[in-house]
C-alpha atoms as a PDB file:
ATOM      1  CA  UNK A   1     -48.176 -17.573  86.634  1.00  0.00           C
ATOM      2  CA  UNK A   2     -45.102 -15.984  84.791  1.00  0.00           C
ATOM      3  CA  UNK A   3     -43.471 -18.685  82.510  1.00  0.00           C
ATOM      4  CA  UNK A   4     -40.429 -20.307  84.372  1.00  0.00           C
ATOM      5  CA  UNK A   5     -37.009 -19.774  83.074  1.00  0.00           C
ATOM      6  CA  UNK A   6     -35.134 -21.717  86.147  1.00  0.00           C
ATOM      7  CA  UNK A   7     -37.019 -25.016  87.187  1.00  0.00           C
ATOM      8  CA  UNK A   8     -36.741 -26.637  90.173  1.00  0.00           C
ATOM      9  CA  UNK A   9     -37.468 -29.512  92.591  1.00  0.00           C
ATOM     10  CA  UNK A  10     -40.414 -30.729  91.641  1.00  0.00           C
ATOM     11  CA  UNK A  11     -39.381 -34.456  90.604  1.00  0.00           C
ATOM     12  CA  UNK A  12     -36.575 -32.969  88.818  1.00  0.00           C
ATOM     13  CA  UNK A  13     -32.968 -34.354  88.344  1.00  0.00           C
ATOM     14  CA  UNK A  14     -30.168 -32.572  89.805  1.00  0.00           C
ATOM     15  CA  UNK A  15     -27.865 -30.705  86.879  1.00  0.00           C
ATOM     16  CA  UNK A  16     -26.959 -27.503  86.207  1.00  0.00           C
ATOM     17  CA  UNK A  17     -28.048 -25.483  83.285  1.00  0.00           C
ATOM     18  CA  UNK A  18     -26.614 -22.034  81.424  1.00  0.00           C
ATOM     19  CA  UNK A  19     -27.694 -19.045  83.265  1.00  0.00           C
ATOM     20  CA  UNK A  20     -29.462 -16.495  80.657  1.00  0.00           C
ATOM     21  CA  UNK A  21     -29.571 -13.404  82.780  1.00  0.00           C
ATOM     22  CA  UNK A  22     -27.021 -10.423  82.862  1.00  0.00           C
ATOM     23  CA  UNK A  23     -24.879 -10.255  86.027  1.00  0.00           C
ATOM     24  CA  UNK A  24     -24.459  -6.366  85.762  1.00  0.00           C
ATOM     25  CA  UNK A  25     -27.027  -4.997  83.902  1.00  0.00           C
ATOM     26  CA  UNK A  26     -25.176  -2.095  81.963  1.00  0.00           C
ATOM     27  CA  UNK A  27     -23.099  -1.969  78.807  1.00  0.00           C
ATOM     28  CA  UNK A  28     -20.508   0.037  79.494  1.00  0.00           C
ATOM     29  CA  UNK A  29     -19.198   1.471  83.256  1.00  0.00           C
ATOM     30  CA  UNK A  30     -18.095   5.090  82.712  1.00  0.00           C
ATOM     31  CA  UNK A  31     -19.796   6.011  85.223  1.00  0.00           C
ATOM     32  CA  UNK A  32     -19.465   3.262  87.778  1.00  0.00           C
ATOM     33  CA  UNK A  33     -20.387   4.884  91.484  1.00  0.00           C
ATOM     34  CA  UNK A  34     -16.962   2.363  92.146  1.00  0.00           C
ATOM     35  CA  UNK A  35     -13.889   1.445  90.382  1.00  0.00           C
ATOM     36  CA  UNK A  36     -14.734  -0.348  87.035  1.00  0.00           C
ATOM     37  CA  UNK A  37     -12.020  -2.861  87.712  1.00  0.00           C
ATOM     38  CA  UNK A  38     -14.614  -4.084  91.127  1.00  0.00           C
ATOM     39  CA  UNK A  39     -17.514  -4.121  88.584  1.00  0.00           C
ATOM     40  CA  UNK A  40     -15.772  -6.588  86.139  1.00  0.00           C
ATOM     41  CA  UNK A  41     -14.892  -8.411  89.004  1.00  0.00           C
ATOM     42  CA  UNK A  42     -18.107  -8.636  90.264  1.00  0.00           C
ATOM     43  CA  UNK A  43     -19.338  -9.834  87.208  1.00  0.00           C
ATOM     44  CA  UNK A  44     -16.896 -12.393  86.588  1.00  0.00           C
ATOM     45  CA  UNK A  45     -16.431 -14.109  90.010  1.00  0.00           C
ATOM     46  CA  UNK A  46     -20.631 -13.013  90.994  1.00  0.00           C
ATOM     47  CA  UNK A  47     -19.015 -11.139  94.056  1.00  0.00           C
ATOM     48  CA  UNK A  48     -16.972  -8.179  95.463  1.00  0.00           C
ATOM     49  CA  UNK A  49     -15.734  -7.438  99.532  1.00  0.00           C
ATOM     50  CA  UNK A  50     -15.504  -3.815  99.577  1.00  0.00           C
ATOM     51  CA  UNK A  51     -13.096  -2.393 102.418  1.00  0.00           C
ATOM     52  CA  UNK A  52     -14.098  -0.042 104.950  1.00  0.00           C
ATOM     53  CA  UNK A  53     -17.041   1.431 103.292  1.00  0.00           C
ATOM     54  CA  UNK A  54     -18.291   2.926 106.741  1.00  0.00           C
ATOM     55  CA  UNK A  55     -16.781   4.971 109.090  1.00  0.00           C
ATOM     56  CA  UNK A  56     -15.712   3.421 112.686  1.00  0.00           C
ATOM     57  CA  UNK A  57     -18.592   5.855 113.781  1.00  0.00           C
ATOM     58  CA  UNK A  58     -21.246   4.729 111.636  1.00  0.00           C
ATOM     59  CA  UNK A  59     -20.184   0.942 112.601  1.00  0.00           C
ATOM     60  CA  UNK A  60     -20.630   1.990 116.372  1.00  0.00           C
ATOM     61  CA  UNK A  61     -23.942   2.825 116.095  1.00  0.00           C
ATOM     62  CA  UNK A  62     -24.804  -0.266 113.702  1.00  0.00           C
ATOM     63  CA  UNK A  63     -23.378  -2.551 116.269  1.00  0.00           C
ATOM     64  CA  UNK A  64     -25.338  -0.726 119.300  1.00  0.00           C
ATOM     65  CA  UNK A  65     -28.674  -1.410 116.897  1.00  0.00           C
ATOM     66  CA  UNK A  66     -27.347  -4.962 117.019  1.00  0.00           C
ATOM     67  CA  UNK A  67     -27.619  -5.201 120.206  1.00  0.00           C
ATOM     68  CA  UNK A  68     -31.105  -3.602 121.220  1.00  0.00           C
ATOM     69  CA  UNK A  69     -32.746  -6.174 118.669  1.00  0.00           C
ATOM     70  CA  UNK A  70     -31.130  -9.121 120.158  1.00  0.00           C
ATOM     71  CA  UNK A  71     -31.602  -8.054 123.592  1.00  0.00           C
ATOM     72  CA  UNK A  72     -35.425  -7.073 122.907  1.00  0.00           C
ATOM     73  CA  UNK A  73     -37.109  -9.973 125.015  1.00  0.00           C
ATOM     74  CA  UNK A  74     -40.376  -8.517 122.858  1.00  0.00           C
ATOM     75  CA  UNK A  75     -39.057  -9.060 119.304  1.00  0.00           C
ATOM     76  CA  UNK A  76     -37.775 -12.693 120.723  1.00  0.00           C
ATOM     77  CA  UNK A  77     -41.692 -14.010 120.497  1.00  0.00           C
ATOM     78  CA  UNK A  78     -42.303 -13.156 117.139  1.00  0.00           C
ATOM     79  CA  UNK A  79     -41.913 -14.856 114.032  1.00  0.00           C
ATOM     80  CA  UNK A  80     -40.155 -12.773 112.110  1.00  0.00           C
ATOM     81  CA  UNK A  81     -36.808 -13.648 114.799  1.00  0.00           C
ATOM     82  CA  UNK A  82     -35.199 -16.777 114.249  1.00  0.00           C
ATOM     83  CA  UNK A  83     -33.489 -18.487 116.938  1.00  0.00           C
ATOM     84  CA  UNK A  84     -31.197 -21.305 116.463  1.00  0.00           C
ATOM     85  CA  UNK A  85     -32.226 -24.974 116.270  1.00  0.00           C
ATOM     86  CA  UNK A  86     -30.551 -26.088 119.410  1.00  0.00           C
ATOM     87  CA  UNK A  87     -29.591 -23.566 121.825  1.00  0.00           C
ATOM     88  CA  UNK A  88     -32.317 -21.426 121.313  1.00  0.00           C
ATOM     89  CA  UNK A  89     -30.182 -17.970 120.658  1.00  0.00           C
ATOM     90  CA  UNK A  90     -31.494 -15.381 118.332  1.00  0.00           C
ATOM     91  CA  UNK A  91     -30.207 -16.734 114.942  1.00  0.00           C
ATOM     92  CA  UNK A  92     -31.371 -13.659 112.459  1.00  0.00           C
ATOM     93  CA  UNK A  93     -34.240 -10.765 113.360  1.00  0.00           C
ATOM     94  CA  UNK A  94     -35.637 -10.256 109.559  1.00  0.00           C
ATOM     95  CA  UNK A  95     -37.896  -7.264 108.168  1.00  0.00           C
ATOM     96  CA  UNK A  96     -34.946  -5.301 109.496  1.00  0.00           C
ATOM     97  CA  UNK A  97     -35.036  -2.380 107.808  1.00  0.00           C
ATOM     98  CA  UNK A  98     -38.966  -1.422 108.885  1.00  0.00           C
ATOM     99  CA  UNK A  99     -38.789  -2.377 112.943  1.00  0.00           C
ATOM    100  CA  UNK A 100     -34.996  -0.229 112.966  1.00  0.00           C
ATOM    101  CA  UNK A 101     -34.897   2.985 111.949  1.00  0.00           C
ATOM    102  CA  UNK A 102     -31.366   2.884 111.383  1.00  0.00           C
ATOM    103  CA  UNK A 103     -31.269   0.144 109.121  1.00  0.00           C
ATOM    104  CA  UNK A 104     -34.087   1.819 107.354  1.00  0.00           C
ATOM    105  CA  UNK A 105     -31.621   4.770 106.815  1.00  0.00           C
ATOM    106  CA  UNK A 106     -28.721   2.303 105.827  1.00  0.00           C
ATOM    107  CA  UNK A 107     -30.619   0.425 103.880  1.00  0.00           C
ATOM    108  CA  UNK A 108     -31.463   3.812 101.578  1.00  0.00           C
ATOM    109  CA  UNK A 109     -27.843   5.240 102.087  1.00  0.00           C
ATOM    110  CA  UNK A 110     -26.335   5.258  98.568  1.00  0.00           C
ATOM    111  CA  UNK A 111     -23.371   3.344  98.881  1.00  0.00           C
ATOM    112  CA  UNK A 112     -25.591   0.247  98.981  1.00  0.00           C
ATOM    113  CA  UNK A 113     -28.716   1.084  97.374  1.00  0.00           C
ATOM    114  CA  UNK A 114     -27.062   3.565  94.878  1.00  0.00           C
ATOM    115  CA  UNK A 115     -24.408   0.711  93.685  1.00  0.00           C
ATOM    116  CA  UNK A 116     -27.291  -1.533  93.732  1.00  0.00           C
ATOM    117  CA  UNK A 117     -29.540   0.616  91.057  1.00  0.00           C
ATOM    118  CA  UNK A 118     -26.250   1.239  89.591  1.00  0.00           C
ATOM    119  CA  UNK A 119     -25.499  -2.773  89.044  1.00  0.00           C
ATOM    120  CA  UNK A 120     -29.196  -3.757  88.451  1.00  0.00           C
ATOM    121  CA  UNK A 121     -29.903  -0.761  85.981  1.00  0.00           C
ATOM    122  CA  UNK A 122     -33.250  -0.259  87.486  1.00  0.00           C
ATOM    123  CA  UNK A 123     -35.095   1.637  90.946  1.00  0.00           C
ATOM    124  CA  UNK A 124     -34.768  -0.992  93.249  1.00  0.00           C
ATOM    125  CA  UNK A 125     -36.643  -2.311  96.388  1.00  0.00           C
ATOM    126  CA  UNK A 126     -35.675  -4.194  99.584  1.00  0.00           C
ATOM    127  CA  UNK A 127     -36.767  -7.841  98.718  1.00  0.00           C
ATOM    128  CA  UNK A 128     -35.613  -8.963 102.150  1.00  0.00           C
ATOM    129  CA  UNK A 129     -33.425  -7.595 105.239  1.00  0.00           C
ATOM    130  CA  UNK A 130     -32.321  -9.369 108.731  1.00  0.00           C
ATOM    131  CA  UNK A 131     -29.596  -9.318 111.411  1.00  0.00           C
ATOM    132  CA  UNK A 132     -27.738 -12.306 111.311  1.00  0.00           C
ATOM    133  CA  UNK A 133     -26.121 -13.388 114.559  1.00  0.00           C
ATOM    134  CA  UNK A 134     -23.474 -16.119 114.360  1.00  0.00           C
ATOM    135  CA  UNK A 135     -22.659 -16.314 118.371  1.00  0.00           C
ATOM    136  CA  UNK A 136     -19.533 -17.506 119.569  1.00  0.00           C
ATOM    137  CA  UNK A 137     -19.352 -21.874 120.550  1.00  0.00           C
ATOM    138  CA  UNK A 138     -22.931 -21.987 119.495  1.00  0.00           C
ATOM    139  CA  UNK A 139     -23.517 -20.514 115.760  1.00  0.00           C
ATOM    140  CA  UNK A 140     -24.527 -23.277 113.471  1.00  0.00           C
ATOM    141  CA  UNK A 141     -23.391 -23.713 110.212  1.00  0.00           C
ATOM    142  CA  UNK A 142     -25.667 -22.921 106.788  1.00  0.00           C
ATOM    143  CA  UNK A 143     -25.350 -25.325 103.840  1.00  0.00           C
ATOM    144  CA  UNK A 144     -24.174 -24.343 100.470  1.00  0.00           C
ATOM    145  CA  UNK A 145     -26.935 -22.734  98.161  1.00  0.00           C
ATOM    146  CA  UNK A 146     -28.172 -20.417  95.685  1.00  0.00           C
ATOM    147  CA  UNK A 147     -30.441 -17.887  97.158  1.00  0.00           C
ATOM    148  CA  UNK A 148     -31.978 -17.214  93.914  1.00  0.00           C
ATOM    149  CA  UNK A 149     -32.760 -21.107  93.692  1.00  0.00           C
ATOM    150  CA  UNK A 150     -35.390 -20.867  96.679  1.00  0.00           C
ATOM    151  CA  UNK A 151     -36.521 -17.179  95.665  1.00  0.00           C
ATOM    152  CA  UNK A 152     -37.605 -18.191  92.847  1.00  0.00           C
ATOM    153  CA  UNK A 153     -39.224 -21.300  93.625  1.00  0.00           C
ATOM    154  CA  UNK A 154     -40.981 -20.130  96.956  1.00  0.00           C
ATOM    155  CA  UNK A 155     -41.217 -16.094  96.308  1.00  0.00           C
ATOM    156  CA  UNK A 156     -41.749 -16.499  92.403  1.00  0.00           C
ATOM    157  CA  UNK A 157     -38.600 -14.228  91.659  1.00  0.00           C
ATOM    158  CA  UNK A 158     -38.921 -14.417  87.909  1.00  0.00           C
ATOM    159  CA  UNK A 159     -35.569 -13.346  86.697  1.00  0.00           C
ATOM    160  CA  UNK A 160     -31.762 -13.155  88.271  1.00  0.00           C
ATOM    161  CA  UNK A 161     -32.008  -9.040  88.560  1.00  0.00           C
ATOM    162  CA  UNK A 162     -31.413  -8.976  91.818  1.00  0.00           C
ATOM    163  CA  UNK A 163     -28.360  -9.080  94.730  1.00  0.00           C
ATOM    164  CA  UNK A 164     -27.333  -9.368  98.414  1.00  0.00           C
ATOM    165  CA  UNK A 165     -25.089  -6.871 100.303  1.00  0.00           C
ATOM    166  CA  UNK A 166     -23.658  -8.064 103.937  1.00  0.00           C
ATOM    167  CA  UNK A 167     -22.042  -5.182 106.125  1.00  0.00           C
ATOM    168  CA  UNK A 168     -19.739  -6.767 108.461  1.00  0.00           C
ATOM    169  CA  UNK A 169     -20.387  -5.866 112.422  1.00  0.00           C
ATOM    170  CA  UNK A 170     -17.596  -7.957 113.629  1.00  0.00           C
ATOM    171  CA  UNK A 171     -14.633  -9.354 112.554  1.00  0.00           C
ATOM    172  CA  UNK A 172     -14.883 -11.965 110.150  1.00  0.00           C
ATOM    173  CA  UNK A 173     -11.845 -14.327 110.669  1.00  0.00           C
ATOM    174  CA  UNK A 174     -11.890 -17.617 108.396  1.00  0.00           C
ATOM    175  CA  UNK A 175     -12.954 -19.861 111.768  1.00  0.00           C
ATOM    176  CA  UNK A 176     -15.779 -17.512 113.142  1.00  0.00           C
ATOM    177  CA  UNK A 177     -18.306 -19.317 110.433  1.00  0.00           C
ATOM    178  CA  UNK A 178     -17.370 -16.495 107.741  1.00  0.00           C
ATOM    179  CA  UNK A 179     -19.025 -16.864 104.374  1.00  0.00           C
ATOM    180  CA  UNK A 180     -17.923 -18.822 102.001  1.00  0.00           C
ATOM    181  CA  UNK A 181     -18.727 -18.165  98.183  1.00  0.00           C
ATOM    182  CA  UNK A 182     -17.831 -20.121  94.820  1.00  0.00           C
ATOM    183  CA  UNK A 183     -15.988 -17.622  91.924  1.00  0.00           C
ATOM    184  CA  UNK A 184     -18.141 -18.047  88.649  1.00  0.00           C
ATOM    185  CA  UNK A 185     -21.208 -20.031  90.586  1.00  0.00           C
ATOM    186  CA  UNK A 186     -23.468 -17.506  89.538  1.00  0.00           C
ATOM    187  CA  UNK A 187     -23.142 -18.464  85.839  1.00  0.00           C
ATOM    188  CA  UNK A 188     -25.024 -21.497  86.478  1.00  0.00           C
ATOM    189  CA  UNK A 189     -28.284 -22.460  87.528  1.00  0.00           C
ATOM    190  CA  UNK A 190     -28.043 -25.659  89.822  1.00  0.00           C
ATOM    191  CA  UNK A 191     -31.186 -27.338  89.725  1.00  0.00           C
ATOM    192  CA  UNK A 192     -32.156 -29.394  92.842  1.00  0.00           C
ATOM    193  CA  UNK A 193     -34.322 -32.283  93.984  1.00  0.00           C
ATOM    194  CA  UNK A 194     -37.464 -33.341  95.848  1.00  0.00           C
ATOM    195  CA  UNK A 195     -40.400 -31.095  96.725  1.00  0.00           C
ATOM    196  CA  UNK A 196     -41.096 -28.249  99.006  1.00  0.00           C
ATOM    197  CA  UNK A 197     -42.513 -29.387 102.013  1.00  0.00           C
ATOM    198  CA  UNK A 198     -45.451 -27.269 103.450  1.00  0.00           C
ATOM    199  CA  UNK A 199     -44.252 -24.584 105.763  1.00  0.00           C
ATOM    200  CA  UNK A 200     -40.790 -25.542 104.607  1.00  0.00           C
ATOM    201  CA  UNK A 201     -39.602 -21.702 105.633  1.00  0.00           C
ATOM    202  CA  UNK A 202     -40.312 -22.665 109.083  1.00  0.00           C
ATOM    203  CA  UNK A 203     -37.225 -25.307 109.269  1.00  0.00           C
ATOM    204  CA  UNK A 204     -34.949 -23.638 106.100  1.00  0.00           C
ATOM    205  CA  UNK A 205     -34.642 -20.639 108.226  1.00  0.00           C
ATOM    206  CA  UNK A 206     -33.171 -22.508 110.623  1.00  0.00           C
ATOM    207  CA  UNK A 207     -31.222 -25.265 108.634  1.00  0.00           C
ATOM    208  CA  UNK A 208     -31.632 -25.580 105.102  1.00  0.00           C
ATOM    209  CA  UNK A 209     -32.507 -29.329 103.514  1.00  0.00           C
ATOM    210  CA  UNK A 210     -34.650 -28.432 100.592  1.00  0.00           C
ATOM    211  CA  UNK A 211     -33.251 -26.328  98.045  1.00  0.00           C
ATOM    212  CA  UNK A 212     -29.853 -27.462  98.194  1.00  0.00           C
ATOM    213  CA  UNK A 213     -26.795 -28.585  95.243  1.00  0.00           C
ATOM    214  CA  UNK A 214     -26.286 -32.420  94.766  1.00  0.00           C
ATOM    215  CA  UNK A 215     -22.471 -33.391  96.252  1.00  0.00           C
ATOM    216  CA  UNK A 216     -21.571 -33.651  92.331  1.00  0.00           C
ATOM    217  CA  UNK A 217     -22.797 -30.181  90.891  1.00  0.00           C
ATOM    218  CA  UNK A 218     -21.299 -28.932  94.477  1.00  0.00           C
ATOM    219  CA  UNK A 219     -18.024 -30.399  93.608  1.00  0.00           C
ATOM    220  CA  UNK A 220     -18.417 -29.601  90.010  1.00  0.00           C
ATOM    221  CA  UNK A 221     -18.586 -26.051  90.614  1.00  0.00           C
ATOM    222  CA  UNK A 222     -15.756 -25.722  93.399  1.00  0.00           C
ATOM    223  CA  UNK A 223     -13.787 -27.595  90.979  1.00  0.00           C
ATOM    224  CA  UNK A 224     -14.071 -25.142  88.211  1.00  0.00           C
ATOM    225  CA  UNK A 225     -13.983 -21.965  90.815  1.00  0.00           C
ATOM    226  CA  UNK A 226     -12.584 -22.997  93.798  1.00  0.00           C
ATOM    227  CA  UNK A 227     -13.988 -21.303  97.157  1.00  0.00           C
ATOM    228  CA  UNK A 228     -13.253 -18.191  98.709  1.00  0.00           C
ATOM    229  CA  UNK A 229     -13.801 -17.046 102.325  1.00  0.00           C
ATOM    230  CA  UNK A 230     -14.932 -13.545 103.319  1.00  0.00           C
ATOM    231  CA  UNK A 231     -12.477 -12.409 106.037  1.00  0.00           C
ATOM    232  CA  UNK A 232     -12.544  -8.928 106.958  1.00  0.00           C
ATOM    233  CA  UNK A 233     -13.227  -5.972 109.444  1.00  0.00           C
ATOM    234  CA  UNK A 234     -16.446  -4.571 110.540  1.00  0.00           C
ATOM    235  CA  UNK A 235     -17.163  -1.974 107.912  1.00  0.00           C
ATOM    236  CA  UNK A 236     -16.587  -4.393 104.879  1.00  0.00           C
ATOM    237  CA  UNK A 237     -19.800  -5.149 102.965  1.00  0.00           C
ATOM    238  CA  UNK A 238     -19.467  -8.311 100.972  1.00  0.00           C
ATOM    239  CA  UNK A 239     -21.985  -7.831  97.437  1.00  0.00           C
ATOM    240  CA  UNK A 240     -22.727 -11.094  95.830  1.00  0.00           C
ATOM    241  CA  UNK A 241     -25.220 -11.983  92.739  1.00  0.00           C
ATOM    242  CA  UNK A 242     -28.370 -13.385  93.797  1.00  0.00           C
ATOM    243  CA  UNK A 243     -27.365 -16.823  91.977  1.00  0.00           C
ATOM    244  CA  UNK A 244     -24.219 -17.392  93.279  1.00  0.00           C
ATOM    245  CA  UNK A 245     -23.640 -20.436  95.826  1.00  0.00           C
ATOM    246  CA  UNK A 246     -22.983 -19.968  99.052  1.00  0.00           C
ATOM    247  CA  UNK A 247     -22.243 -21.203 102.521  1.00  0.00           C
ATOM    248  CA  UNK A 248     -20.607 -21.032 106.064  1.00  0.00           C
ATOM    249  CA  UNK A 249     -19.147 -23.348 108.728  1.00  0.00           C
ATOM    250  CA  UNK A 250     -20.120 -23.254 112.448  1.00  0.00           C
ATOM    251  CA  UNK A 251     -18.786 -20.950 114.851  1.00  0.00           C
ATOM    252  CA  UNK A 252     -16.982 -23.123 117.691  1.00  0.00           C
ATOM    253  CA  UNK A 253     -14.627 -20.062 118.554  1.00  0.00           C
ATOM    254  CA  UNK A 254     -15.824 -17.456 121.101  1.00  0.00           C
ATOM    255  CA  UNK A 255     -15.637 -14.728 118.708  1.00  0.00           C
ATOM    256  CA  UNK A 256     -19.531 -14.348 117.555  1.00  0.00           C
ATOM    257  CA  UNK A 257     -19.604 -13.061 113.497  1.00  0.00           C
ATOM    258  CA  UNK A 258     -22.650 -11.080 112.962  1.00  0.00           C
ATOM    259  CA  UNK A 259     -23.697  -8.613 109.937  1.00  0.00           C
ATOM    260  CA  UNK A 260     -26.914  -7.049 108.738  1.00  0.00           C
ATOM    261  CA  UNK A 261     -27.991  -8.138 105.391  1.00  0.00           C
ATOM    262  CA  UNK A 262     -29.975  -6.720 102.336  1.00  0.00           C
ATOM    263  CA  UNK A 263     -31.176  -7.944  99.327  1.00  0.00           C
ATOM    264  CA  UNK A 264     -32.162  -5.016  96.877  1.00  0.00           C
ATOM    265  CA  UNK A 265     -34.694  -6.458  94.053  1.00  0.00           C
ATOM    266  CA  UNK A 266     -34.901  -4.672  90.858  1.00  0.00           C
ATOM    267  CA  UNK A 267     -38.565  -2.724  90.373  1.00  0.00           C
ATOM    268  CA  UNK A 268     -38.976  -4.963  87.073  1.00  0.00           C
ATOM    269  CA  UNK A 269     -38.629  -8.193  88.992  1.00  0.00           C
ATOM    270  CA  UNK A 270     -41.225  -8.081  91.062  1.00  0.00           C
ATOM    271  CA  UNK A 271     -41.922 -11.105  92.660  1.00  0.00           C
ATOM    272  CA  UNK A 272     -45.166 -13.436  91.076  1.00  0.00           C
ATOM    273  CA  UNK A 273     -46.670 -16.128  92.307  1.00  0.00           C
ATOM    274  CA  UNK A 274     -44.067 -18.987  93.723  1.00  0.00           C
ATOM    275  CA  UNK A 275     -42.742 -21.689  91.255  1.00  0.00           C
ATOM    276  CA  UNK A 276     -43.807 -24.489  93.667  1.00  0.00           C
ATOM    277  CA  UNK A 277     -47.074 -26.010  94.824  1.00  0.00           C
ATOM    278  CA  UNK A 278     -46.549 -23.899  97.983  1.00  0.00           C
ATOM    279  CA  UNK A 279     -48.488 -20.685  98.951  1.00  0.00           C
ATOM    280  CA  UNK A 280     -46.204 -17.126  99.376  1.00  0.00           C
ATOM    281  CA  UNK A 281     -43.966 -16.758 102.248  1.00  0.00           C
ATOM    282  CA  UNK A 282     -44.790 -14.494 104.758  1.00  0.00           C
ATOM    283  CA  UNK A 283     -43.988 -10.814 104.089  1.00  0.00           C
ATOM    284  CA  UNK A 284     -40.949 -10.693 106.554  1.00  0.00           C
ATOM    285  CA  UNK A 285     -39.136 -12.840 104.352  1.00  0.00           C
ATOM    286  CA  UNK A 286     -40.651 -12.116 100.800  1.00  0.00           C
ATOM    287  CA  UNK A 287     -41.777  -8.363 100.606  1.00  0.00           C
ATOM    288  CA  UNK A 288     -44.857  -8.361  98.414  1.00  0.00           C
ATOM    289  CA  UNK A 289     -46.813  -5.155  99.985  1.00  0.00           C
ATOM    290  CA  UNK A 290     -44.042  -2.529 100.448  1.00  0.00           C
ATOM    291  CA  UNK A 291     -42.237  -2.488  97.038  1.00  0.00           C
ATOM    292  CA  UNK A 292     -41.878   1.077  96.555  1.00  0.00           C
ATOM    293  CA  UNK A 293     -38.309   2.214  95.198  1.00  0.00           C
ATOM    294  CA  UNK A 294     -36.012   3.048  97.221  1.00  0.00           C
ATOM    295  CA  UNK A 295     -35.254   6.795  96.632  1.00  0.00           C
ATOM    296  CA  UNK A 296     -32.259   7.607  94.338  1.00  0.00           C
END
């Protein structure tokens, strides 16, 4: 097992700790693929919304995509879709970019994975990729975390070289469940308690309990950063640091909020074995196989 730099659960007392990873992994940004003021940024808050990166055209035919996987009564009876906890809806459909083969496209179109490499300062891979479907009345809510925090501890991510990008399919209003994110989370690692329960993905996909701040780092870090919510148009991809925390309401309003989601994995941080005394996560969450890099 690779020596861990960010430990968690395991008996361990919630506090947060320095993190020792780059957020952008260049020196200088001459030759940033987008304005160097949005890199800083990124760096300094651990996310960026960039506006109407795709065309109303392109967002058509992501949104018809949309709706074939949800409506595919096939892709409803296996694992890899999610449904939610109560009313039974399709929550996410993961492994996104290998079932559609125009998320496979998107997920290789430059303006992601380019900005990506560019960021990471490495090839990069698709660690993870789902459609997320936040319905309207019904979408339940997601509890504030770190991604990296249960990456690391159930995939074995080693390091923080790695980052989520979220392109918007509908509007994103701040009462449709939008996402909410904490400026300057990312430059700490919260540690949290208890242990992984066995099978835990099976009810975190669904409603996260493991894995999770304590109410004092939580308020800790909102008090030092505040929180901002992602509001925008479909088109808008929100790019956030694999470390910084997270979270989003439920959706009581008829307007559903849905997006399709990639996290891009630098070629150097390949995934070991998990930091837990769990075995891997299945593929469609954790790619393990398929890690080839994403052409430039």
């Amino acid at each position: 097992m690779s020596k861990d730099f960010y430990p968690s659960r395991g008996g361990r007392k919630a506090t947060l700790i320095p993190r020792t990873d780059p957020v952008v992994y260049r020196d200088n940004f001459e030759d940033s693929p987008i304005e160097k003021a949005l890199i800083h940024k990124y760096r300094e808050d651990g996310f960026i919304i960039l506006k109407n990166l795709f065309s109303e055209r392109e967002i058509a035919v992501f949104q018809d995509e949309l709706e074939r996987l949800k409506n595919d009564e096939q892709l409803k009876s296996l694992d890899y879709t999610i449904t939610e906890p109560t009313s039974g809806d399709v929550r996410s459909v993961f492994k996104a970019h290998q079932i559609s083969p125009v998320f496979k496209k998107l997920a290789a179109d430059k303006r992601l994975a380019g900005l990506a490499r560019y960021i990471l300062n490495d090839d990069v891979y698709i660690h993870q990729s789902r459609v997320n479907y936040k319905p309207g009345f019904k979408g339940k809510e997601f509890y504030w975390h770190s991604d990296f925090e249960t990456w690391h501890v159930e995939d074995g991510m080693p390091r923080m070289r790695a980052l989520s990008m979220s392109v918007a399919l509908t509007k994103n209003y701040s009462y449709n469940g939008a996402l909410m994110l904490i400026p300057g989370s990312h430059n700490v690692f919260a540690v949290c308690e208890g242990n992984t329960p066995e099978n835990h993905f099976k009810s975190s996909l669904k409603k996260q309990e493991y894995g999770v701040p304590s109410n004092e780092n939580l308020a800790k870090m909102v008090e030092e950063g505040g929180i901002v919510t992602a509001t925008g148009d479909p088109g808008d991809v929100i790019i956030f640091d694999c470390n910084t925390m997270h979270g989003s309401n439920g959706n009581v309003t008829p307007y559903p909020r849905s997006n399709i989601f990639f996290v891009f994995n630098a070629v150097s941080n390949h995934v070991t074995e998990p930091f837990c005394n769990q075995p891997p996560r299945p593929e469609y969450i954790c790619t393990r196989a398929e890690t080839e890099p994403i052409p430039a």
